[in-house]
Protein backbone atom coordinates (compact mmCIF):
# COMPACT_ATOMS: atom_id res chain seq x y z
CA UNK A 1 0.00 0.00 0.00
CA UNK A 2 2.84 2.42 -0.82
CA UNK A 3 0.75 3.74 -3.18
CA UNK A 4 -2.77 5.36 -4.01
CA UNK A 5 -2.57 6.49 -7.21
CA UNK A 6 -2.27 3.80 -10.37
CA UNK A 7 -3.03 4.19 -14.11
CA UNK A 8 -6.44 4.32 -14.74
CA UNK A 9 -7.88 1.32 -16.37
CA UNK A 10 -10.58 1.54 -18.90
CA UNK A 11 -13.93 0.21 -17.75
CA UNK A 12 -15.60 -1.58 -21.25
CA UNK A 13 -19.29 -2.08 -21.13
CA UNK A 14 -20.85 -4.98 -23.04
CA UNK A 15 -23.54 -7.51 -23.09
CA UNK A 16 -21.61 -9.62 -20.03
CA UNK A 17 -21.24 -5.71 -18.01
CA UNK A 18 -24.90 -5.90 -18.40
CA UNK A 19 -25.62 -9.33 -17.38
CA UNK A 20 -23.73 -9.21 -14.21
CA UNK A 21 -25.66 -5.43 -13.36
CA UNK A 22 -28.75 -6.76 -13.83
CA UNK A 23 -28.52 -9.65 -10.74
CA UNK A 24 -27.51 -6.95 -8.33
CA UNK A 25 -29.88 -4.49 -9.36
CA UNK A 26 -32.70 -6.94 -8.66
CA UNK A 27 -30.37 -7.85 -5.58
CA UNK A 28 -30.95 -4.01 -4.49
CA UNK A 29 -34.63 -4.54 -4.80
CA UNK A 30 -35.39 -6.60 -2.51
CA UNK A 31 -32.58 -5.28 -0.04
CA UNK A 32 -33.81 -2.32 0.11
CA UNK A 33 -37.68 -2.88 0.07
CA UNK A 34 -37.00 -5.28 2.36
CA UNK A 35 -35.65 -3.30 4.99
CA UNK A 36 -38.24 -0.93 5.24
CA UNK A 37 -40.82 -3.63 4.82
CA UNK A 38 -39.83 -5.75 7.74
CA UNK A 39 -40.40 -3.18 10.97
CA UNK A 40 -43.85 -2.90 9.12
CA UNK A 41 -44.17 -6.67 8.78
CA UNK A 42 -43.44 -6.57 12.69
CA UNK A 43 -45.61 -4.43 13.63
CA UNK A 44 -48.65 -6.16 11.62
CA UNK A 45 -47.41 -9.32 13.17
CA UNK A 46 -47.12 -7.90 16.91
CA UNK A 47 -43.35 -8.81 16.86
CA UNK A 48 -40.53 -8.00 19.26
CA UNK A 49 -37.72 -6.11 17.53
CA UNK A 50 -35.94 -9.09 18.43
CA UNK A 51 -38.07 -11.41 16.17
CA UNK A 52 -37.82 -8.99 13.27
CA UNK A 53 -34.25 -8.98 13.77
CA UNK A 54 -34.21 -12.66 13.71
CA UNK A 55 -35.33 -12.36 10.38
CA UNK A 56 -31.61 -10.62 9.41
CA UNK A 57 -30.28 -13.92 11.35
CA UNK A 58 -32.28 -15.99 8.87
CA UNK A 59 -31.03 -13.98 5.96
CA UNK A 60 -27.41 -15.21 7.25
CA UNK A 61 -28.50 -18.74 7.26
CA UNK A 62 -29.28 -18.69 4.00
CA UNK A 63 -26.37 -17.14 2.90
CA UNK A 64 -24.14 -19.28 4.59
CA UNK A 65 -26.11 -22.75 3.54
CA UNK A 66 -25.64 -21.95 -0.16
CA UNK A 67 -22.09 -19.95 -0.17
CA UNK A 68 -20.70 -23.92 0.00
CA UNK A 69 -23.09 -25.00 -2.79
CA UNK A 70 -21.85 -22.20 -5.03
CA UNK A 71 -18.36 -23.63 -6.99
CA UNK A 72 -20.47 -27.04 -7.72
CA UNK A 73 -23.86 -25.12 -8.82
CA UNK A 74 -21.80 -22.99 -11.44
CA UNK A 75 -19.85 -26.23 -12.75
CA UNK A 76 -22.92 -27.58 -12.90
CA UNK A 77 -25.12 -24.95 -14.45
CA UNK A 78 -22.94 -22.17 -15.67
CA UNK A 79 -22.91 -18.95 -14.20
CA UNK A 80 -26.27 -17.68 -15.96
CA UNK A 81 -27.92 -21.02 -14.58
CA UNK A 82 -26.29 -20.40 -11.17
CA UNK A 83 -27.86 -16.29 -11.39
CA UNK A 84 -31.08 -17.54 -12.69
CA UNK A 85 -31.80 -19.66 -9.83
CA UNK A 86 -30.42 -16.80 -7.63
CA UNK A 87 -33.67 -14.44 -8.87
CA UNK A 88 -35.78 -17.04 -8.47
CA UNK A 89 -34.98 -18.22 -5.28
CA UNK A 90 -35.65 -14.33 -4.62
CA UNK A 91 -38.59 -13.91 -5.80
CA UNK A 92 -39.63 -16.85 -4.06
CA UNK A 93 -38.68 -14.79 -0.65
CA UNK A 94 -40.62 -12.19 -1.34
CA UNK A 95 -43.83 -14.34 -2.14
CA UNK A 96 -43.59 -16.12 1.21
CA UNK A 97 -42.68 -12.68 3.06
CA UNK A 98 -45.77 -11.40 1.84
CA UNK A 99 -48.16 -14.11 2.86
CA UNK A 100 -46.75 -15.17 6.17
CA UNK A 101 -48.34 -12.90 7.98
CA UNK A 102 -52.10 -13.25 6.56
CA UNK A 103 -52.01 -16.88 7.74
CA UNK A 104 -53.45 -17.74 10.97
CA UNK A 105 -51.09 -19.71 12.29
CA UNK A 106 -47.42 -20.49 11.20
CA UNK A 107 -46.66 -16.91 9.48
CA UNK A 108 -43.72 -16.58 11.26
CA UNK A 109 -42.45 -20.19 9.98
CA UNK A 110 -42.70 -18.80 6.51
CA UNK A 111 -41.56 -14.80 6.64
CA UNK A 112 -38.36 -16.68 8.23
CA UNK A 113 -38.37 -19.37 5.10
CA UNK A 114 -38.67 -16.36 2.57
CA UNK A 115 -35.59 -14.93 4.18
CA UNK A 116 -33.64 -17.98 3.93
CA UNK A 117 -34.64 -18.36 0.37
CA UNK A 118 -33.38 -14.87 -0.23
CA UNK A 119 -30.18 -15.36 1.51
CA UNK A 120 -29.62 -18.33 -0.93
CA UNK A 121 -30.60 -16.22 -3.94
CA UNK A 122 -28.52 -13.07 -2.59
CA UNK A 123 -25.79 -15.19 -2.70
CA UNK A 124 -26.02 -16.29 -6.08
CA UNK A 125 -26.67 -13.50 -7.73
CA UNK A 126 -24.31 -11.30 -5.87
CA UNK A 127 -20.94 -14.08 -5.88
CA UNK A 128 -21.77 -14.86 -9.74
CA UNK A 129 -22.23 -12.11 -10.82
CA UNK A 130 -19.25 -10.33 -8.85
CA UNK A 131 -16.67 -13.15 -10.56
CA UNK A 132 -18.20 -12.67 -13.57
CA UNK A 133 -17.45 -8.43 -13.55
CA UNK A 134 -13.96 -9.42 -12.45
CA UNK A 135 -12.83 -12.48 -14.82
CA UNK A 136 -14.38 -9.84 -17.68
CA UNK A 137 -13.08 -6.78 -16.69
CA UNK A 138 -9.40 -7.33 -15.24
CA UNK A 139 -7.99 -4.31 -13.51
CA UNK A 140 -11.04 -2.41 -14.14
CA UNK A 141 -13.52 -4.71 -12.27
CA UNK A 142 -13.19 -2.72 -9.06
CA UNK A 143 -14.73 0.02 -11.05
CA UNK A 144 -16.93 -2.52 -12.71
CA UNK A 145 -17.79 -3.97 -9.36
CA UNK A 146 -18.89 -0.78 -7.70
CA UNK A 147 -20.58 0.52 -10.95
CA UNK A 148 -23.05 -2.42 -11.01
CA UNK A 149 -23.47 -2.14 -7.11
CA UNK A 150 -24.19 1.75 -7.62
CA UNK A 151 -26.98 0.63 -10.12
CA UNK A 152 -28.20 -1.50 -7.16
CA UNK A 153 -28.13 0.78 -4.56
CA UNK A 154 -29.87 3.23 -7.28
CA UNK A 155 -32.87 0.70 -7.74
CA UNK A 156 -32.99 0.79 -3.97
CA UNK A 157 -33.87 4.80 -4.10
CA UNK A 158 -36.99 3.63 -5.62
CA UNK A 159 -37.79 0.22 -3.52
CA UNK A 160 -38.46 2.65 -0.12
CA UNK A 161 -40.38 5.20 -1.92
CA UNK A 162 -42.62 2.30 -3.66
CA UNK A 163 -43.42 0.83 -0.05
CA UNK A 164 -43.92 4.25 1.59
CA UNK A 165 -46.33 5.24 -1.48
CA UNK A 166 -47.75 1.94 -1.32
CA UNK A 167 -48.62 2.11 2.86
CA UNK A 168 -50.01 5.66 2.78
CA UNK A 169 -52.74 4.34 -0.42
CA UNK A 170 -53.62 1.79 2.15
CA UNK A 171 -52.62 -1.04 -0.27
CA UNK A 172 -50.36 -2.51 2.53
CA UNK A 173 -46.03 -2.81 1.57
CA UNK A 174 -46.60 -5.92 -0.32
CA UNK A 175 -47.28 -4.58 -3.70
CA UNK A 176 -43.90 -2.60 -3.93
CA UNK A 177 -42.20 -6.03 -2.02
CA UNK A 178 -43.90 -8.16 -5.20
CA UNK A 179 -42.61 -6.30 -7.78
CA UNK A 180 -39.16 -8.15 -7.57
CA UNK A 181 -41.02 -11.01 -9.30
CA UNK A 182 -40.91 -8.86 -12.72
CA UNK A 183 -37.64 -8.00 -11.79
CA UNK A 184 -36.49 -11.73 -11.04
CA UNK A 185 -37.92 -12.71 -14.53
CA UNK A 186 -35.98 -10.25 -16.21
CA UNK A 187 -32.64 -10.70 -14.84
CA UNK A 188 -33.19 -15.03 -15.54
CA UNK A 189 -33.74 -14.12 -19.56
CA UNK A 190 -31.46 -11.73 -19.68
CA UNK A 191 -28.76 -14.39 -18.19
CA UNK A 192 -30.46 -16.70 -20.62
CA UNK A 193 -29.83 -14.36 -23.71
CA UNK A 194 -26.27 -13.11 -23.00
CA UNK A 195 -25.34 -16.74 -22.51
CA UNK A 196 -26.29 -17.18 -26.29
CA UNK A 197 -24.22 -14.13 -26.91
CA UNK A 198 -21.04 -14.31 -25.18
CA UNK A 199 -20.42 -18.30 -23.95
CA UNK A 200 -16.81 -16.67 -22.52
CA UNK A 201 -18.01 -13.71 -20.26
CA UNK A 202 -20.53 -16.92 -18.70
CA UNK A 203 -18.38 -19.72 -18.75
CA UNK A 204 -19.97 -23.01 -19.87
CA UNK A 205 -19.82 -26.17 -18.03
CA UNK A 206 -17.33 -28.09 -20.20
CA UNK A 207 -14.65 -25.17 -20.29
CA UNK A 208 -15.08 -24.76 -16.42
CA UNK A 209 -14.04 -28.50 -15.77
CA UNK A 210 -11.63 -28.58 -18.19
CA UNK A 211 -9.51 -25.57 -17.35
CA UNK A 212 -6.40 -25.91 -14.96
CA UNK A 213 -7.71 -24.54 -11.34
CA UNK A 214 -5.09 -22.97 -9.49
CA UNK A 215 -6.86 -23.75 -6.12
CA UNK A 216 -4.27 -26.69 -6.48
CA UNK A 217 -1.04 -27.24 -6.92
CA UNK A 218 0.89 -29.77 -8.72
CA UNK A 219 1.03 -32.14 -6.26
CA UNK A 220 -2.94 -31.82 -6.22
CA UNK A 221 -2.55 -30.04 -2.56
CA UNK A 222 -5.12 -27.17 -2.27
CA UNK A 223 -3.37 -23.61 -2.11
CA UNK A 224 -4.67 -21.57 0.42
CA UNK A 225 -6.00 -18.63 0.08
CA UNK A 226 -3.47 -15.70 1.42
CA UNK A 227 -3.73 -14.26 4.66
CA UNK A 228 -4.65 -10.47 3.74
CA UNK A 229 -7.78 -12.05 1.94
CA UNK A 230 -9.05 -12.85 5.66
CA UNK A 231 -8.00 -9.55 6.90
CA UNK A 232 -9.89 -7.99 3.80
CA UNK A 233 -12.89 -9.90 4.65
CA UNK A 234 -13.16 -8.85 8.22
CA UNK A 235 -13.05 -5.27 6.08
CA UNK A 236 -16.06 -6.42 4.18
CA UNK A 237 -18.26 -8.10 6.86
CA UNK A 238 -17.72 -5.35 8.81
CA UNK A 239 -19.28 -2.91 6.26
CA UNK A 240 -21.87 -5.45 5.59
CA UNK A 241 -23.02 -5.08 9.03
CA UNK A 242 -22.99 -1.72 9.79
CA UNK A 243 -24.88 -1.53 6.12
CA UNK A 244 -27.76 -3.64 6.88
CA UNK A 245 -28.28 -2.68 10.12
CA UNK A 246 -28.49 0.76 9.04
CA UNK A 247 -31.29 -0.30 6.36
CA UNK A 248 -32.95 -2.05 8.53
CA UNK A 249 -33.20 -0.01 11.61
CA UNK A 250 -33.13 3.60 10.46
CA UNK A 251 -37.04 3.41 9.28
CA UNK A 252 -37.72 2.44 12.84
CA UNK A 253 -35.50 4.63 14.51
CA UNK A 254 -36.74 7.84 12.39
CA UNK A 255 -40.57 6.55 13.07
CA UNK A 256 -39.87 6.60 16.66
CA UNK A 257 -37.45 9.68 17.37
CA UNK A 258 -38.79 12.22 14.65
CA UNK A 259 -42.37 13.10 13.71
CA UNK A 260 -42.52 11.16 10.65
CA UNK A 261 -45.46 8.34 10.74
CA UNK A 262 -44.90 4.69 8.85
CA UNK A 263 -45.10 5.73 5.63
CA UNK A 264 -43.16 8.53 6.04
CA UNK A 265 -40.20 7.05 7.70
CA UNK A 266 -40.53 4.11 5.21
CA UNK A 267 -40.14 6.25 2.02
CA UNK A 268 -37.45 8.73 3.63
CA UNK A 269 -35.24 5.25 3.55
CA UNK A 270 -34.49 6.15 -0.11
CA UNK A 271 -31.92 8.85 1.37
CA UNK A 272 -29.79 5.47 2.37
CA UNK A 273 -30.24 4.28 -0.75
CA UNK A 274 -29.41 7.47 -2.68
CA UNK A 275 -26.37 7.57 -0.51
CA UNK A 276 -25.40 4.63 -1.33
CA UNK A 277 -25.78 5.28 -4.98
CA UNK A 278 -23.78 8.44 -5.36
CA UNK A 279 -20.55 6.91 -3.39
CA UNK A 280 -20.75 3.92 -5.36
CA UNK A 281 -20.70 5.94 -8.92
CA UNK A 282 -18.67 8.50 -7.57
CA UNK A 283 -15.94 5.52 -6.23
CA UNK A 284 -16.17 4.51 -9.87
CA UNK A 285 -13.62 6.84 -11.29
CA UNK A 286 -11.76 7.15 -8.35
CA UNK A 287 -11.27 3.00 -8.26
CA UNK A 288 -9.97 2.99 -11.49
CA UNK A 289 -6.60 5.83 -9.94
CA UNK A 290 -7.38 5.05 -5.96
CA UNK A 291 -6.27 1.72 -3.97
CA UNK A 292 -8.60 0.10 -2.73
CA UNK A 293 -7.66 0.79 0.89
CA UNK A 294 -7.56 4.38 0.14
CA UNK A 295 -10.87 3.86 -1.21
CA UNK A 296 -11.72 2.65 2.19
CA UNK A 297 -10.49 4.97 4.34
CA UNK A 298 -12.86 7.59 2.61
CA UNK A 299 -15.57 5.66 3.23
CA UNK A 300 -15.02 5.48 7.20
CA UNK A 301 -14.90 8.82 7.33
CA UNK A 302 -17.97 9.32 5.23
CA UNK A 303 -20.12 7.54 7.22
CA UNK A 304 -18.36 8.30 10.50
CA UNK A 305 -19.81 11.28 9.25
CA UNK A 306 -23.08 10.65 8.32
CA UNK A 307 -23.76 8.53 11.69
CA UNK A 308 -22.54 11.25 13.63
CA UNK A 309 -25.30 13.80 12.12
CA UNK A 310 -28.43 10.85 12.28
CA UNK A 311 -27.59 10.15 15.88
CA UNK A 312 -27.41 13.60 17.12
CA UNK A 313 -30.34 14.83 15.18
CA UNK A 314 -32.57 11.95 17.12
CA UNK A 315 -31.19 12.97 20.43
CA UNK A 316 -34.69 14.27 21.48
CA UNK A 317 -37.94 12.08 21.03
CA UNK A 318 -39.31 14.63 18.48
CA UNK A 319 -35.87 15.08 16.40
CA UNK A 320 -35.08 16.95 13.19
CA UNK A 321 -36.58 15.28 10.05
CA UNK A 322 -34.06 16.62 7.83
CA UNK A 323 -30.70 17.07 9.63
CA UNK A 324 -31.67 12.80 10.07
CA UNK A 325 -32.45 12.33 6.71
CA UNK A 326 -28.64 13.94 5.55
CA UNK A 327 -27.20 11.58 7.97
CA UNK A 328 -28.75 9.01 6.84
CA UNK A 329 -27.46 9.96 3.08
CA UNK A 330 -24.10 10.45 4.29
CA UNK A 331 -24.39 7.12 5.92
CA UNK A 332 -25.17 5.66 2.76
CA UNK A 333 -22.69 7.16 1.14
CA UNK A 334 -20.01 5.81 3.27
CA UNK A 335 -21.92 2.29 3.90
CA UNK A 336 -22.22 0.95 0.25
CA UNK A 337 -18.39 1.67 -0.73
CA UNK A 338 -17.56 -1.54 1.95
CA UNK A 339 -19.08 -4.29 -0.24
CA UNK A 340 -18.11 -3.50 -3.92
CA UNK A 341 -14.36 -2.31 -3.08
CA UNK A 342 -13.79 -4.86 -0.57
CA UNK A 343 -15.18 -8.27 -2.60
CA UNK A 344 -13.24 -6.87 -5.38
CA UNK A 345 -10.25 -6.40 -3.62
CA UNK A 346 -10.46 -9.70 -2.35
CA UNK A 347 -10.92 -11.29 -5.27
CA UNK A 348 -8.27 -9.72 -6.76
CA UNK A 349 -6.06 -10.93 -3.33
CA UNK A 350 -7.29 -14.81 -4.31
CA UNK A 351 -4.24 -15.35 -7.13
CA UNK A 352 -7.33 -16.20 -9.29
CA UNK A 353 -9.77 -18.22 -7.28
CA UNK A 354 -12.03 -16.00 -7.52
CA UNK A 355 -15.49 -18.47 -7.13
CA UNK A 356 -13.85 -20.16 -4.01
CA UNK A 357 -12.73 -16.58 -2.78
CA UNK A 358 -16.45 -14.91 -3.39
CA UNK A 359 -17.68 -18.64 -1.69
CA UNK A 360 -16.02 -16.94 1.34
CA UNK A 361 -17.60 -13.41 0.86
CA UNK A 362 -20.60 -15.06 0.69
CA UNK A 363 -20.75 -16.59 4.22
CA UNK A 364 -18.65 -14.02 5.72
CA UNK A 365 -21.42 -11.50 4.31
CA UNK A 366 -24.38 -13.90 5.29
CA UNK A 367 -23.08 -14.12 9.00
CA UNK A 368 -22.53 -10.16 8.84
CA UNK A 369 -26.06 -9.22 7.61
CA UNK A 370 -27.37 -11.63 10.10
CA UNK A 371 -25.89 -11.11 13.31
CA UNK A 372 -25.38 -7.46 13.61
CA UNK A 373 -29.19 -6.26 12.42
CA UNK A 374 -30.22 -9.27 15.09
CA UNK A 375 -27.85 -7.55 17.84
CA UNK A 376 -28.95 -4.00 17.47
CA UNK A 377 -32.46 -5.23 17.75
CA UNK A 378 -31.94 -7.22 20.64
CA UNK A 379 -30.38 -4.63 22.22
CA UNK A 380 -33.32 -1.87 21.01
CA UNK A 381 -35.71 -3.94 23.07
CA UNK A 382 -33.56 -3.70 25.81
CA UNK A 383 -32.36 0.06 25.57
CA UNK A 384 -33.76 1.67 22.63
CA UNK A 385 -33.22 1.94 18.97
CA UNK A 386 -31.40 4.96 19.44
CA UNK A 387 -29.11 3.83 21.66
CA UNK A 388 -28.63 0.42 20.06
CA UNK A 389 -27.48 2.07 17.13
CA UNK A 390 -24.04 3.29 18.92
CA UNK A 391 -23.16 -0.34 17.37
CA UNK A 392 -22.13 1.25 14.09
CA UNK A 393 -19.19 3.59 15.52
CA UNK A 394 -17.66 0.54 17.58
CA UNK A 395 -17.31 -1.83 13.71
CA UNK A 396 -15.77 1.39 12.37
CA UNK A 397 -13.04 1.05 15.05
CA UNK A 398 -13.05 -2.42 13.96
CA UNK A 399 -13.09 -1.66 10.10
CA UNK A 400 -9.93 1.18 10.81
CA UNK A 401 -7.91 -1.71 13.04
CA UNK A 402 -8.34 -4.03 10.23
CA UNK A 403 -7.20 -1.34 7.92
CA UNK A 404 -4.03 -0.84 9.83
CA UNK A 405 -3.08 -4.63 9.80
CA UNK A 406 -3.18 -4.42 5.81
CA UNK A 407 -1.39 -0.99 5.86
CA UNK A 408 1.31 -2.82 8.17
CA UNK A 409 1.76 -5.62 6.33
CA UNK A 410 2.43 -3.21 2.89
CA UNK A 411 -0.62 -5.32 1.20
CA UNK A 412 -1.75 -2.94 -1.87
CA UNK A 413 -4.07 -3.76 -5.03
């Protein structure tokens, strides 16, 4: 990490660029309604915040039940086969999220399900499509990486608004939850017709088993994976964390310490997401001059930032709508750099494993988005939303330590 500034690398777009935005764009969908959606699905439930963070917990399990299947799945399927059943496995979730709580008995048994099922298809549309960017774009897929994420987190400006609009016309949040069914349809034949376009940017079956792996050596061994990809993914789950307990929790907190009702505090989420949105295009020029690490340290300091305003403006039970709602943007802003930079840094770090490295993003992610969310909502049943949420500056300390190790050790992109 001697140094920040490299050559910039031209960022391509083609028919693979677009297959590989479209599965984390419906991804972002579903993150982002979702979040919103499931203080509201509490509520109509008559759930502790604790149960409604367990759902986060089941979103891990998920995640980390699949990240093992994922190598095998693409050999098995391809990588369009592997994103396909990644949306569908989605849309799935947000079927069973949606009728869980009509039923009279069991609801809970199936909001839970849907959130394992989208933990399994967040997995494989996120890890597929992530190696995919990478293997297609070389030293640009950092830029590539957060590009596709920024078109994500962009989708997620709407996903809030939609359930916000969608409460205050009375039609309940599932309409604007359902409408990743379209969006899961779209993204499996679009994978379907790139894969007739470009068999390389995919990979087929045969040329995946046939190719030398250098997860092994000549003796057959497995290579590990080098240390400063661990170090890099305590970086990422980290961010992960603070990120999705963020978009979980800030509807609730804002309903709760300002005067916005459910609907309103559902559809001002969208500042997250538009946060989230302009870091991630605006780290896509600076990726492609900018170490990654570099990269990073911005981002700790923009949502150091961002925190810092949210929390103090909800100091009082009645707090300021919009000094909150810039926090939460900042917060955004800083938030969605972790993921994007981070996996592709790692994957870059794997000396070209890059399935088997995104395998461990996966259920490093997975246990991220599922324990933290669950902690801060255990602890807001305890002590308060408000104060739960003094969780995010304590994994920046942990993000900035891990930081340092890498900056010790010289490890640069």
């Amino acid at each position: 990490m001697t140094s920040t500034v490299q050559q910039a690398a031209p960022l391509h777009r083609d028919a693979v660029t677009a297959a590989g935005y479209s599965a984390i764009v419906a991804w972002g969908w579903f993150v982002f309604a979702s979040g919103p959606v499931l203080p509201l699905l509490g509520l109509e439930m008559g759930l502790s915040k604790t149960l409604v963070g367990l759902h986060a917990t089941a979103l891990s399990v998920g995640s980390v039940l699949s990240a093992p299947l994922l190598v095998p799945l693409v050999r098995r399927l391809r990588r369009w086969g592997a994103m396909s059943v990644g949306a569908g496995c989605t849309g799935l979730a947000a079927v069973l999220l949606s009728v869980g709580p009509l039923l009279p008995a069991g609801g809970l048994v199936l909001t839970l399900g849907g959130m394992v099922a989208a933990g399994c298809g967040g997995t494989l549309l996120t890890a597929t499509a992530t190696a995919v960017l990478d293997g297609h774009h070389g030293r640009a897929s950092g830029a590539a990486v957060s590009e596709a994420n920024g078109a994500g987190s962009g989708i997620g400006i709407v996903a809030p608004l939609a359930v916000g609009a969608s409460v205050a016309a009375g039609l309940t949040w599932r309409p604007a939850l359902l409408l990743m069914l379209p969006l899961a349809l779209a993204t499996a034949l679009l994978m379907r017709w790139v894969l007739r376009r470009d068999r390389q940017g995919l990979v087929d079956a045969s040329a995946l088993r046939a190719a030398p792996t250098p997860a092994h050596g000549e003796d057959g061994r497995r290579i590990p994976l080098p240390r400063r990809v661990w170090v890099i993914l305590a970086v990422v789950m980290t961010g992960v964390g603070m990120e999705v307990s963020l978009n979980t929790w800030s509807a609730e907190l804002l309903r709760e310490r300002t005067p916005l009702d459910a609907a309103g505090s559902s559809a001002v989420v969208a500042a997250f997401a538009l946060g989230m949105t302009v870091g991630r295009f605006g780290a896509v020029p600076l990726a492609r001059r900018w170490s990654s690490s570099r990269l990073l340290q911005l981002a700790v300091l923009v949502l150091g930032a961002g925190w810092s305003l949210l929390w103090l403006s909800t100091l009082a039970s009645t707090g300021w709508v919009v000094p909150a709602v810039v926090g939460l943007a900042l917060s955004g802003a800083g938030a969605g750099a972790f993921f994007p930079i981070g996996s592709a840094w790692l994957v870059r770090s794997t000396g070209g494993q890059a399935e088997r490295g995104m395998a461990r993003v996966s259920i490093g992610v997975g246990l991220a988005a599922g324990s933290v969310p669950f902690a801060v909502g255990v602890l807001a049943d305890r002590v308060g939303i408000h104060l739960a949420l003094v969780a995010v500056p304590l994994l920046l300390v942990v993000v900035v330590g891990s930081l340092a190790v890498l900056w010790s050790r010289a490890v640069h992109d």
